[in-house]
Protein backbone atom coordinates (compact mmCIF):
# COMPACT_ATOMS: atom_id res chain seq x y z
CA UNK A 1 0.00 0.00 0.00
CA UNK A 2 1.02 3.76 -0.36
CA UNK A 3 2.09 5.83 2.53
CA UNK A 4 1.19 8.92 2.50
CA UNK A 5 2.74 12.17 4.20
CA UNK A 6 4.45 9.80 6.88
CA UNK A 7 6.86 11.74 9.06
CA UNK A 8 9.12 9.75 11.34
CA UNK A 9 11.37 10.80 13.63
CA UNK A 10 13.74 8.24 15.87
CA UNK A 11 14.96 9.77 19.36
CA UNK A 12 17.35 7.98 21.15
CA UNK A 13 18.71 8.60 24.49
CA UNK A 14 22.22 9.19 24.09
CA UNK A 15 22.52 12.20 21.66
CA UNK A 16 23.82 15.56 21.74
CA UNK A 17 20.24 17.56 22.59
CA UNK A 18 19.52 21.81 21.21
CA UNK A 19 18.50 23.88 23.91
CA UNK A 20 14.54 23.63 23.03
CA UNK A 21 15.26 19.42 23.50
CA UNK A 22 16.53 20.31 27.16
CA UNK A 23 13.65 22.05 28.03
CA UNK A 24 11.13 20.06 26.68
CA UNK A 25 9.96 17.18 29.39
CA UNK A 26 10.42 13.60 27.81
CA UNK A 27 9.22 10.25 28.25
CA UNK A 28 10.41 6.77 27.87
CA UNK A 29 9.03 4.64 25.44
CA UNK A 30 8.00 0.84 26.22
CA UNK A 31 11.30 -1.00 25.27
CA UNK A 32 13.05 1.28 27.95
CA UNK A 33 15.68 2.51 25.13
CA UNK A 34 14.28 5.25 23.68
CA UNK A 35 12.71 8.68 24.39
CA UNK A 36 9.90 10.71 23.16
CA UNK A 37 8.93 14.70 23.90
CA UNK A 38 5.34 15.03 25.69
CA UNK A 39 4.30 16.39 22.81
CA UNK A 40 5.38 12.97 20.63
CA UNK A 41 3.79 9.40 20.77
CA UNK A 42 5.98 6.39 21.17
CA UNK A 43 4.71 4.42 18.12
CA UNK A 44 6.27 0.94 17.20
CA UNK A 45 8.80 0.59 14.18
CA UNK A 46 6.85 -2.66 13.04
CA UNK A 47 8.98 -5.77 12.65
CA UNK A 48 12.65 -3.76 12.67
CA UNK A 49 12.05 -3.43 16.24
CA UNK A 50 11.94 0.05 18.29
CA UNK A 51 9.74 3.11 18.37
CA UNK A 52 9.30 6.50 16.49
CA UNK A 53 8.62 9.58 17.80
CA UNK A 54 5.50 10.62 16.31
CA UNK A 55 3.92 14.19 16.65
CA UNK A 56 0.54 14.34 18.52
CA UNK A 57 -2.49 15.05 16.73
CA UNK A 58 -5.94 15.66 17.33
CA UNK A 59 -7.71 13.25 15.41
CA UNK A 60 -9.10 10.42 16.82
CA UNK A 61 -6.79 7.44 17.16
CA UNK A 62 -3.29 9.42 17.12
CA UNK A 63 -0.61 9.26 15.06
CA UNK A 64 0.07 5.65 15.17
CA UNK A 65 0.05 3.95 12.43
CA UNK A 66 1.57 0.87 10.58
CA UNK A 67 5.44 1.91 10.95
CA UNK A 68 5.44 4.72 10.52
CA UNK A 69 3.60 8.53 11.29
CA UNK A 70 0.43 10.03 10.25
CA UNK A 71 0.15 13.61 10.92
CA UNK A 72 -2.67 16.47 11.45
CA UNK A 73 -5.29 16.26 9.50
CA UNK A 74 -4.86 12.50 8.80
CA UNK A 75 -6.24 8.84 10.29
CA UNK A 76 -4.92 5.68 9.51
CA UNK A 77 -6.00 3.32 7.85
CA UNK A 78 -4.03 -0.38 8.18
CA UNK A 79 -4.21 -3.87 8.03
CA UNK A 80 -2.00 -6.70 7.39
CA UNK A 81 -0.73 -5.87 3.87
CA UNK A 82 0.33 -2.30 4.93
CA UNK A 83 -0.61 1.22 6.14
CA UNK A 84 -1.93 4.48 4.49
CA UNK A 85 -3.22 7.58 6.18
CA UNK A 86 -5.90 9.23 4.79
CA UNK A 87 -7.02 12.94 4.71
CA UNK A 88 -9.53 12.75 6.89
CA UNK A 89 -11.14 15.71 4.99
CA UNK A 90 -11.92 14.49 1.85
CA UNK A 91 -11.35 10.35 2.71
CA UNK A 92 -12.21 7.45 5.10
CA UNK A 93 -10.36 4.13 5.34
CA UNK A 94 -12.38 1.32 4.02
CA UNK A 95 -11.24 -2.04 5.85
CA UNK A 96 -10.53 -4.71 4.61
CA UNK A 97 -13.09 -7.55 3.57
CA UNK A 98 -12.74 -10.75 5.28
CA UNK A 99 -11.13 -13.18 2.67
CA UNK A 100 -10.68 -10.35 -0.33
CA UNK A 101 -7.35 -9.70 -1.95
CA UNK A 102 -8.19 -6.11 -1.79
CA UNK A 103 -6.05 -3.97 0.58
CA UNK A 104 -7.91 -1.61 3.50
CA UNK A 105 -7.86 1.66 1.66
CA UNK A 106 -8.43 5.45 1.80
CA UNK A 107 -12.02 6.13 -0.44
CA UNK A 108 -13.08 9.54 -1.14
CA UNK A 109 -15.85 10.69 1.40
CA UNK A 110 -18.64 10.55 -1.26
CA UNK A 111 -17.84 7.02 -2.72
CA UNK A 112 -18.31 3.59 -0.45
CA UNK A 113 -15.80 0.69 -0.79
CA UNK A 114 -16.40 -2.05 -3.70
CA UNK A 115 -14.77 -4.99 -4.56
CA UNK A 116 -14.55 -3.96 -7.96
CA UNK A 117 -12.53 -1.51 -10.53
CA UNK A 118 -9.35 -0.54 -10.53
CA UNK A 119 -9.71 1.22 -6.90
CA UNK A 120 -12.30 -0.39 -4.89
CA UNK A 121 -13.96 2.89 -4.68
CA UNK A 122 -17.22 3.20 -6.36
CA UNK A 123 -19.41 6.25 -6.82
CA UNK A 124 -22.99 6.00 -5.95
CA UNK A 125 -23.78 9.22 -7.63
CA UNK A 126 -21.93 9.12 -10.57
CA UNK A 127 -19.92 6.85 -11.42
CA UNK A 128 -16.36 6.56 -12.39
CA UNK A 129 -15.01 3.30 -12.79
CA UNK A 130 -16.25 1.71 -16.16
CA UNK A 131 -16.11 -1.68 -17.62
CA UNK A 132 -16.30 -1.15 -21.39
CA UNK A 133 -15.18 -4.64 -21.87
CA UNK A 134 -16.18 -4.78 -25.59
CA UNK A 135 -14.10 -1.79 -26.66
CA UNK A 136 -10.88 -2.75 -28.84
CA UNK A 137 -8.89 0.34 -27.97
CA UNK A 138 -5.37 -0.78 -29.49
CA UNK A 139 -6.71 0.26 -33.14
CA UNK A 140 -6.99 3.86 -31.90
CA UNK A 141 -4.23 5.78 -33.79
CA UNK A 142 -2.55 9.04 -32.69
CA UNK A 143 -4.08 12.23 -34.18
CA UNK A 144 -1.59 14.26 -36.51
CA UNK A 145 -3.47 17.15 -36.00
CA UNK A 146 -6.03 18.65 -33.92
CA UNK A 147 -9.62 17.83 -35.69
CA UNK A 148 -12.83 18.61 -35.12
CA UNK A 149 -14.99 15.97 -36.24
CA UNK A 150 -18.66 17.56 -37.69
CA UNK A 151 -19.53 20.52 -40.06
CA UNK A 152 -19.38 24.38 -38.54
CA UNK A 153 -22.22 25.78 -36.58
CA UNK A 154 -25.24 26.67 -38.56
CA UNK A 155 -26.09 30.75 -38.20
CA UNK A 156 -24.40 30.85 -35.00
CA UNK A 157 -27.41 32.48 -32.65
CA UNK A 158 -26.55 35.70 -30.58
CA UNK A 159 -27.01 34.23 -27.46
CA UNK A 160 -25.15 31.16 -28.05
CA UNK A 161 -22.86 30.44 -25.18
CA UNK A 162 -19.16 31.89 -26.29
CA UNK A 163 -17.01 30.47 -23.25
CA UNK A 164 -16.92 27.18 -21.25
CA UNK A 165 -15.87 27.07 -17.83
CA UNK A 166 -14.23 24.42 -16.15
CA UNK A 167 -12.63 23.48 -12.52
CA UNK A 168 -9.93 20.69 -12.55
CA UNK A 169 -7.58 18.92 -10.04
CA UNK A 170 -3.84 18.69 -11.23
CA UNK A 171 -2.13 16.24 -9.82
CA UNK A 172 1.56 18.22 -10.68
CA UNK A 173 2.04 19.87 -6.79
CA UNK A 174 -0.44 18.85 -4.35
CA UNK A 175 1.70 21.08 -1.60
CA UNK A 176 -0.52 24.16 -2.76
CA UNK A 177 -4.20 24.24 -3.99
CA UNK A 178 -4.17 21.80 -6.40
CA UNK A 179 -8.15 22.91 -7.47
CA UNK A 180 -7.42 24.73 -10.98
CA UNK A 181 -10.05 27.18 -12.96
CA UNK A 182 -10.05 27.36 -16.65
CA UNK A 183 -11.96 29.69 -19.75
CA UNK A 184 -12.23 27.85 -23.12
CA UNK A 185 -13.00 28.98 -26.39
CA UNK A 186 -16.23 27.05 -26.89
CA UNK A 187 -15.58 27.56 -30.60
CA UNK A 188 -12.10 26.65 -30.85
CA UNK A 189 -11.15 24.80 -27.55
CA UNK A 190 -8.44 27.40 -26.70
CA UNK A 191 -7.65 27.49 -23.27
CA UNK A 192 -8.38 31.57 -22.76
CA UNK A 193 -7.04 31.55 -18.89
CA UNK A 194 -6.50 29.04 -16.19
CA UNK A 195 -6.16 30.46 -12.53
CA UNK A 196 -5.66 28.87 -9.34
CA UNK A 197 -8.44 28.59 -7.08
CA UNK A 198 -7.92 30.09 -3.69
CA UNK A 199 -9.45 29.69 -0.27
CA UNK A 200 -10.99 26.24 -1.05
CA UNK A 201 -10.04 24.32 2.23
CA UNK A 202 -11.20 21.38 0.99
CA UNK A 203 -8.08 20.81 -1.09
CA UNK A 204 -8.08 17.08 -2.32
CA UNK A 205 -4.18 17.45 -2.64
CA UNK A 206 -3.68 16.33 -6.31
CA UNK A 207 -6.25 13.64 -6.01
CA UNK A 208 -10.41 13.80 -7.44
CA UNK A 209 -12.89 16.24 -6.39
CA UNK A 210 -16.58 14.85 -6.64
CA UNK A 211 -18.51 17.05 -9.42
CA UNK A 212 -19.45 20.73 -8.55
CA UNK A 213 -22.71 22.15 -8.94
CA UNK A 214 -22.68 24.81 -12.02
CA UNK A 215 -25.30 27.57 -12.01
CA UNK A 216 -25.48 29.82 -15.14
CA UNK A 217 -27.75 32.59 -14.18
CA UNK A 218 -24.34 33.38 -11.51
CA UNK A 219 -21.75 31.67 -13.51
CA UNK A 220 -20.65 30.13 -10.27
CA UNK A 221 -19.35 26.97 -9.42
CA UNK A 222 -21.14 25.29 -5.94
CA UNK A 223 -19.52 22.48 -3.92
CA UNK A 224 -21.28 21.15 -0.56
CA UNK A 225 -19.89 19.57 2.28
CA UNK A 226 -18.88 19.41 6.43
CA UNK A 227 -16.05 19.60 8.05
CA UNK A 228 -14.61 15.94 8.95
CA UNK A 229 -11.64 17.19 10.97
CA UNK A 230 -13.35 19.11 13.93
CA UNK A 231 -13.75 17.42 17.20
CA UNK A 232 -11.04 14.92 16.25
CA UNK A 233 -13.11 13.60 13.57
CA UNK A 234 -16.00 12.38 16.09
CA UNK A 235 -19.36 13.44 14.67
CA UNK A 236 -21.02 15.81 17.58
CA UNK A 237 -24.48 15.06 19.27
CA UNK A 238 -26.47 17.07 17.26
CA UNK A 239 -24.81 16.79 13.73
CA UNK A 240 -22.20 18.30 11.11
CA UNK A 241 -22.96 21.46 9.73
CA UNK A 242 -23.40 21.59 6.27
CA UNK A 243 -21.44 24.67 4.53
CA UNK A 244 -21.81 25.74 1.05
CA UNK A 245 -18.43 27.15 -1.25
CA UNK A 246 -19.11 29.34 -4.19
CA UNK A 247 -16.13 29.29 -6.99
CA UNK A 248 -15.92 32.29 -9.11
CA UNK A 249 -13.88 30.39 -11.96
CA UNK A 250 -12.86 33.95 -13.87
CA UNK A 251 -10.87 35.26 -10.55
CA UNK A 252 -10.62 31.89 -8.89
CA UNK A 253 -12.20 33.37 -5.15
CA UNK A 254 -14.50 31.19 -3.26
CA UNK A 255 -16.54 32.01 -0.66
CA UNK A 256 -18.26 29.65 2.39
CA UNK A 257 -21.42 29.65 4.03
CA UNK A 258 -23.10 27.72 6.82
CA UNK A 259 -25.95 26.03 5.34
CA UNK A 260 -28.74 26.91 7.60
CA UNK A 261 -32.08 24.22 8.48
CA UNK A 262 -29.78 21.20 7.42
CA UNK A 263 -27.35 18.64 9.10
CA UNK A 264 -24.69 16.75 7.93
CA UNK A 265 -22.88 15.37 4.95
CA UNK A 266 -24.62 16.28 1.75
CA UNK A 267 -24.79 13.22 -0.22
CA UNK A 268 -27.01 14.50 -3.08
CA UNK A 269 -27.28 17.76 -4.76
CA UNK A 270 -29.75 19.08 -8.58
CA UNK A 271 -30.17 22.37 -9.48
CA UNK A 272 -33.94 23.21 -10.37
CA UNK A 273 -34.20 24.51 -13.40
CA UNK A 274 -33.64 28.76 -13.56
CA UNK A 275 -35.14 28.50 -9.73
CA UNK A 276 -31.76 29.56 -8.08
CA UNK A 277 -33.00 26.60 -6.15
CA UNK A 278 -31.21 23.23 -5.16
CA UNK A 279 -32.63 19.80 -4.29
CA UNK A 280 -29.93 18.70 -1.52
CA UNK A 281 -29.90 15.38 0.81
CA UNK A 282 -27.75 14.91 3.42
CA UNK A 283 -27.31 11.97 5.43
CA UNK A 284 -29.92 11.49 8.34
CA UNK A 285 -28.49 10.27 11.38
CA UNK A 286 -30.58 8.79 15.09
CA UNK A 287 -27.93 8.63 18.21
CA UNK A 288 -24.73 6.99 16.12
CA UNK A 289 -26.51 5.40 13.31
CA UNK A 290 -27.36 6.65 9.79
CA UNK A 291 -31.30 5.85 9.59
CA UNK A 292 -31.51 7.28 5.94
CA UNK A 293 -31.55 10.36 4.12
CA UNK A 294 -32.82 13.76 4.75
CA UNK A 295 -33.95 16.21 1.21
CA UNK A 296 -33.82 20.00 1.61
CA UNK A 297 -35.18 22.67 -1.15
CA UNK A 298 -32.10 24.62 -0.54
CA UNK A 299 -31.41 28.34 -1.95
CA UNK A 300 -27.92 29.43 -2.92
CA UNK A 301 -28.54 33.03 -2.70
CA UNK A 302 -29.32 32.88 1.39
CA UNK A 303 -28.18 28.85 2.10
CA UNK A 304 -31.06 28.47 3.86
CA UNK A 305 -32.66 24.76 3.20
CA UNK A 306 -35.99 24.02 3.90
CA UNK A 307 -37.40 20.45 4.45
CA UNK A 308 -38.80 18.51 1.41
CA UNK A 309 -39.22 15.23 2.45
CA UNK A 310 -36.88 11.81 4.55
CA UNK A 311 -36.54 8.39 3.15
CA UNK A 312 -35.95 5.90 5.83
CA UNK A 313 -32.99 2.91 5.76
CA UNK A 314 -31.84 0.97 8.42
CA UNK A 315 -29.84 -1.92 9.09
CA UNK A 316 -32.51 -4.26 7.46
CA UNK A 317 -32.14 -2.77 3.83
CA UNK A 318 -30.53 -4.55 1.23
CA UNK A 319 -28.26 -2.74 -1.00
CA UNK A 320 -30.80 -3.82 -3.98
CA UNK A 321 -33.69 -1.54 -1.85
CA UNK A 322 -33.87 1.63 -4.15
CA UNK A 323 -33.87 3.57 -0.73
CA UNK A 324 -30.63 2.24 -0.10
CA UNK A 325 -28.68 4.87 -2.01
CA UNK A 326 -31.95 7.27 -2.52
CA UNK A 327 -30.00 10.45 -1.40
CA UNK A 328 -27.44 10.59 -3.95
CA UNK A 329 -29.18 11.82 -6.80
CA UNK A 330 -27.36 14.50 -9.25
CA UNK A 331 -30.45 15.38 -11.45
CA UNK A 332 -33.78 17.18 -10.42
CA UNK A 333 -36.74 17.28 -12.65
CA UNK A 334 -37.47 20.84 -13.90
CA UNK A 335 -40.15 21.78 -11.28
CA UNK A 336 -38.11 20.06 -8.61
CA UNK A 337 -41.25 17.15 -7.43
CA UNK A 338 -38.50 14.38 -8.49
CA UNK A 339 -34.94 13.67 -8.32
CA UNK A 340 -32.91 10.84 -10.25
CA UNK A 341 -29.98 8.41 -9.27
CA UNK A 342 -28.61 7.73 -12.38
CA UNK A 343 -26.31 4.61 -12.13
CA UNK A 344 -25.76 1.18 -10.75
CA UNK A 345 -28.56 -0.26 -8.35
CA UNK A 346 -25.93 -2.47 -6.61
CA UNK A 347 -23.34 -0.32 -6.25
CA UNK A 348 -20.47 -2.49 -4.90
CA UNK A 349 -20.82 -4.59 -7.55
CA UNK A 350 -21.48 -1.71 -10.15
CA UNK A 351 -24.32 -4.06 -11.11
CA UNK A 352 -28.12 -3.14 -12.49
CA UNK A 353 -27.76 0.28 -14.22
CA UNK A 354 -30.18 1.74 -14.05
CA UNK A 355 -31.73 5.21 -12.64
CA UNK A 356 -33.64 5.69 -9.52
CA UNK A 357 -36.52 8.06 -9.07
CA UNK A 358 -37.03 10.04 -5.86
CA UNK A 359 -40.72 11.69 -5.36
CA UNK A 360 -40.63 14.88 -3.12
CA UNK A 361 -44.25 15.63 -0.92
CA UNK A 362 -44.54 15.91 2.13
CA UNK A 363 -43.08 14.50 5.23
CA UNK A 364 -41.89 11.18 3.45
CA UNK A 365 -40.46 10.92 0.10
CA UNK A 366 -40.95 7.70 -1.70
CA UNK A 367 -38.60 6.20 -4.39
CA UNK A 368 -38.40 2.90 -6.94
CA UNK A 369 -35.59 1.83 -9.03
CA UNK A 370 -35.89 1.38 -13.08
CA UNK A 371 -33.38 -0.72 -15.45
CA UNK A 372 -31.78 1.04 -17.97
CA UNK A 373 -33.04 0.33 -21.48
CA UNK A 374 -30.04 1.79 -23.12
CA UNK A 375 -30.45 1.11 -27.27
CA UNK A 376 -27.06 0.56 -29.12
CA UNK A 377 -25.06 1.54 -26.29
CA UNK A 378 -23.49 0.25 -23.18
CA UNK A 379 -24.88 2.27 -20.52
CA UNK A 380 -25.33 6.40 -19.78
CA UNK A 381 -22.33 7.88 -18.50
CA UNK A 382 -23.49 11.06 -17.80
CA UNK A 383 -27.22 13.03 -17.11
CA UNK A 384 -28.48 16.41 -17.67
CA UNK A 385 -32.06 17.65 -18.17
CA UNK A 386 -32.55 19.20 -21.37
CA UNK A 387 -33.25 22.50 -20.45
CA UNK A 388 -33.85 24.01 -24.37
CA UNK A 389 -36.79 21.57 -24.35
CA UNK A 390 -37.76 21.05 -20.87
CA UNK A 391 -41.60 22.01 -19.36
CA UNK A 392 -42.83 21.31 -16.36
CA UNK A 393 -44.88 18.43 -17.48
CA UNK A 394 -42.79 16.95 -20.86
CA UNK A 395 -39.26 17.11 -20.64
CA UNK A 396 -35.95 14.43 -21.19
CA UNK A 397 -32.75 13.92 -20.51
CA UNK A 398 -29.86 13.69 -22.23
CA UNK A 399 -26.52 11.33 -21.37
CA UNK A 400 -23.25 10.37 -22.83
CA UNK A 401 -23.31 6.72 -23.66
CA UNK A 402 -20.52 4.55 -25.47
CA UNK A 403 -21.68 3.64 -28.84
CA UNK A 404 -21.95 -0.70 -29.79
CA UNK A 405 -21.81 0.35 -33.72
CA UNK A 406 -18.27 2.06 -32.85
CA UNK A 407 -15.35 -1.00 -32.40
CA UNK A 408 -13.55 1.68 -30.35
CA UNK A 409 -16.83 2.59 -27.93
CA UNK A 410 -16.59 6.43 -28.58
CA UNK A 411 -19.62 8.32 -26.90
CA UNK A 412 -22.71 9.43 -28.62
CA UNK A 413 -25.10 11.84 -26.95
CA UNK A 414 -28.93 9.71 -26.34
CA UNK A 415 -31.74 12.00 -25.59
CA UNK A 416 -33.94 9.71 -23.39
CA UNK A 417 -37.05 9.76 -20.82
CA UNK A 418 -36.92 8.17 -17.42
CA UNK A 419 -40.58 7.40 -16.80
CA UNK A 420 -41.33 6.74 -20.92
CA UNK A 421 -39.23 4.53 -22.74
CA UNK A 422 -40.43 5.24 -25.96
CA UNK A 423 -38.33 8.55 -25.88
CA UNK A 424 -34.86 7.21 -27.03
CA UNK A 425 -32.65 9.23 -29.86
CA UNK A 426 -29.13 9.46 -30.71
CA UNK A 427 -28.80 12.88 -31.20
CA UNK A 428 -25.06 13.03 -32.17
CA UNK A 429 -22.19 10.72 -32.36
CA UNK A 430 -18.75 11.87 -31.23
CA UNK A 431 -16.54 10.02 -32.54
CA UNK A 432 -13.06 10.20 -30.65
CA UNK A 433 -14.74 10.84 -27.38
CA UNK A 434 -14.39 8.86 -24.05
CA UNK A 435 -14.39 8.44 -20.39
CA UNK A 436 -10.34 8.76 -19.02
CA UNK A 437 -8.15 5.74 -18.77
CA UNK A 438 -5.20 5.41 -16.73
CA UNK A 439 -2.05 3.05 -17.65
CA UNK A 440 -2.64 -0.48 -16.36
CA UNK A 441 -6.29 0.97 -14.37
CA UNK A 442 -8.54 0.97 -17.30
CA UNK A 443 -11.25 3.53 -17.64
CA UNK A 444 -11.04 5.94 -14.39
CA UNK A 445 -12.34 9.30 -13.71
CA UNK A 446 -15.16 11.60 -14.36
CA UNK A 447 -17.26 12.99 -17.02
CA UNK A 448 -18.31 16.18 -17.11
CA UNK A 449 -21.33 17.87 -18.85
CA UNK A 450 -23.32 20.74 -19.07
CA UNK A 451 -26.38 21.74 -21.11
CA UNK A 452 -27.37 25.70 -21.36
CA UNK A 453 -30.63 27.06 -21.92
CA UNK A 454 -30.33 28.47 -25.58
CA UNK A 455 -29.79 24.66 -26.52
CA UNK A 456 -26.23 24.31 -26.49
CA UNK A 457 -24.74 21.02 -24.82
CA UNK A 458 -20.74 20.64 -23.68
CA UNK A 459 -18.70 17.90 -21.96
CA UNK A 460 -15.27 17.55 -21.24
CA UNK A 461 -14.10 13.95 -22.82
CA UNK A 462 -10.75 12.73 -23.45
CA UNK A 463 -9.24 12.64 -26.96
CA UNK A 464 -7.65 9.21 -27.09
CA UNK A 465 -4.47 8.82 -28.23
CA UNK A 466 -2.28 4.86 -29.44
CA UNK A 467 -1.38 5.63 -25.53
CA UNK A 468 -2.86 7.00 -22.40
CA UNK A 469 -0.33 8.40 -21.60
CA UNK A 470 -0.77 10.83 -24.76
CA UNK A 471 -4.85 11.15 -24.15
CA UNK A 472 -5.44 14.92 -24.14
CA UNK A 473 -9.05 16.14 -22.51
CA UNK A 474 -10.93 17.55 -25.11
CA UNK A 475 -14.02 20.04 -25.35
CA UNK A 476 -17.20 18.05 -27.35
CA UNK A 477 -20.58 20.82 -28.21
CA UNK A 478 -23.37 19.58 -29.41
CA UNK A 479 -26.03 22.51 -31.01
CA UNK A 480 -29.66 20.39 -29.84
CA UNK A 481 -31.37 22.04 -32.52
CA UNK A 482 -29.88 20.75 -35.92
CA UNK A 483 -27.07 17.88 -34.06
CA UNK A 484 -23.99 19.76 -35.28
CA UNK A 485 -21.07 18.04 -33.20
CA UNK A 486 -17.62 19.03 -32.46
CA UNK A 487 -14.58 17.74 -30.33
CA UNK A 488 -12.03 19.75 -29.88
CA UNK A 489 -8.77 19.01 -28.18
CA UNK A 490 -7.86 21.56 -25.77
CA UNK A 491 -4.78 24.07 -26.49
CA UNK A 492 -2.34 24.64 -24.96
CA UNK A 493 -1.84 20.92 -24.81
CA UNK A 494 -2.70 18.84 -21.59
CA UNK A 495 -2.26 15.68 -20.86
CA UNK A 496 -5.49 13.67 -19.83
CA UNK A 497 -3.26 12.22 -16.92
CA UNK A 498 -2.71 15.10 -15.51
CA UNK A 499 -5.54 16.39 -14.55
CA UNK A 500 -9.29 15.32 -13.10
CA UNK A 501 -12.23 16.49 -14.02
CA UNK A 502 -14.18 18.72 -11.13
CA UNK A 503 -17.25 20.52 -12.98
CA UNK A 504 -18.27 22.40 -16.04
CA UNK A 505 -20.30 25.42 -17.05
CA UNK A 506 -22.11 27.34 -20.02
């Protein structure tokens, strides 16, 4: 396993000591040999025999861990093929299963351990570990040149969308804010600026983000979460509070409210329509059990979330239930009565896709699974409303889906209906356009999309290359009126490895 930001230090008892080590009081560790400051743990070396001198901390369980040192901010996470410590911000440890091969690991907060994919991490929400077993990716050849891949836009409208916005993680230097905002030439792919996003203190250190919420009546970017570090990581008697960050991507500021009428960790989060309105659940908790999920109508403008409805779960509930992973839903229908879990009914086995339908009313919401009737394609990827054709009462949405007529899978946008199946169209096909892959991990990472009002969709795919080491993220529009595509490789030129995808806006 990987050890991450372990600092050790070994003390012993007969060395030359500064000033500030003769005033500090000391301690002797079990095997009677060495000595730690007050402010130090005597933690065991592992098999080499002997003790470090680890640094206190205030998170539950101490710095302890393995061999070796975890430090503030961190918890470990160990079991008898190694150690990691995890930032107990933005990760848990997942233990290991009984009899499995896989390693006790470090998740993100918003995923729940699996025993499948490349990193036993699997997204309830959205996912991002894909088995595209039918794909033959080796006939892929290098582009010469950058290409876009349909005609021009027909008589461009005036209020066609001229810039997309996007937020991304590089994993280059994960000592600073490794959260990155970018302006793209929506007709060209140009990358126009790229700041660094400041005062996010949820910094994911080089590693994924989960998707943030795009509004573009503000043009901001909206992330939700609690803070996992306070009171040594121990959740208090009467909940987390919820906070809300705003991204500005042109200057890169953020800002952070309390969420106000809500507890603890958002798990689910859909933007209603031009409302300036958000459907948010959070995790319901009784004493020191989770007993389901709670939904909020919650307004960005004042954070204040009002109560729309609680779906019960309890120990009893099989991971097939629909209720079972009702509050992490990422789409809300246009006047906000429903909200959709589109993805895998069993998640841990990324099993039954599928899309599950929440029905907000009163005190109790109520919610029921549907299989995915996907035509021609594997399964959808991705899921917007389409807000160019949307009413209140007739409206569809629209996904990213890899394509069975294409030997290399590339994605195709489907316009589809979740309560009528006879609503199914391809309304472009993209050609060059997929999920990222890492080296020896297979498919891996996040999708993002956008849709804007004047009928303009956008997602950021990845431009596959012989290698993926060479994939390059590239910018795909698709005009919902007439089906013009493009995908466009982004310029400057960046690596698909290098970064992760965080959001995208209109």
């Amino acid at each position: 396993m990987k050890t991450l930001y372990v600092m050790v230090v070994v003390v012993g008892v007969a060395r030359s000591m500064s000033w500030a080590d003769r005033l500090a009081v000391w301690h002797e560790c079990p095997d009677g040999k060495q000595e730690c400051a007050d402010d130090s743990t005597c933690c065991s070396a592992g098999s080499g025999g002997g003790y470090l001198c680890c640094q206190n901390i205030s998170m539950s369980g101490g710095p302890c861990c393995g061999d070796g040192c975890c430090t503030e901010g961190e918890t470990c996470c160990s079991d008898d093929q190694g150690y990691a410590c995890c930032l107990a911000q933005t990760t848990y440890c997942i233990a290991k299963t009984p009899g499995s091969t896989r390693p006790a690991r470090c998740c993100p907060r918003w995923t729940v351990g699996c025993e499948v994919g490349s990193v036993g991490c699997c997204d309830p929400a959205q996912p991002w570990q894909w088995t595209i077993a039918t794909a033959s990716h080796n006939e892929i050849k290098t582009p010469k040149e950058k290409t876009q891949r349909s005609i021009s836009w027909p008589n461009p409208r005036k209020t066609s969308p001229s810039e997309a916005y996007a937020l991304v993680v590089s994993g280059w230097d994960s000592t600073k804010s490794s959260l990155i905002a970018i302006t793209i030439d929506i007709a060209t792919g140009n990358v126009k600026s790229k700041v660094q996003v400041n005062g996010f203190s949820d910094n994911p250190a080089g590693e994924s983000t989960r998707e943030f919420l795009w509004d573009h009546t503000s043009k901001k970017f909206y992330y939700f979460d609690v803070n996992f570090t306070a009171f040594g990581g121990a959740r208090p008697t009467n909940g987390r509070q919820p906070y809300l960050v705003t991204v500005d991507p042109i200057s890169g500021t953020t800002t952070r409210a309390s969420i106000t009428g809500a507890k603890d960790f958002p798990t689910g989060y859909a933007r209603v329509s031009d409302s300036g309105k958000v459907i948010m659940a959070t995790e319901a908790w009784e004493k020191s059990a989770q007993t389901g999920y709670a939904f909020y109508s919650l307004d960005l403008t004042t954070a204040v979330a009002t109560p729309a409805g609680t779906i019960a779960v309890d120990a009893s509930t099989k991971e097939q239930d629909p209720a079972y992973y009702a509050g992490y839903h990422r789409v809300a229908s246009p006047d906000g009565s429903e909200v959709y879990r589109v993805g895998y009914q069993v998640v841990t086995q990324q099993t039954g896709p599928g899309v599950g339908i929440i029905t907000l009313g009163g005190t109790t919401a109520t919610t029921k699974w549907v299989s995915e009737t996907t035509q021609g394609h594997d399964y959808f990827m991705t899921a917007n409303v389409d807000t160019h054709n949307a009413t209140d009462s007739k409206w569809s949405l629209l996904s990213l889906a890899p394509s069975l007529t294409d030997p290399k899978r590339g994605l195709d946008l489907v316009r589809w209906s979740p309560s009528d199946t006879s609503v199914y169209t391809t309304v472009a096909t993209l050609g060059n356009a997929h999920p990222p892959r890492v080296m020896g991990m297979g498919f891996l990472g996040y999708v993002a999309s956008v849709v804007s009002t004047d009928g303009t969709f956008a997602s950021l795919v990845v431009d596959q290359a012989a290698i993926p080491e060479a994939d390059r993220w590239a910018l795909a529009t698709v005009d919902l009126t007439t089906g013009a595509a493009k995908v466009m490789p982004l310029e400057p030129f960046d690596l698909a490895g290098t970064w992760s995808i965080s959001g995208l806006g209109i």
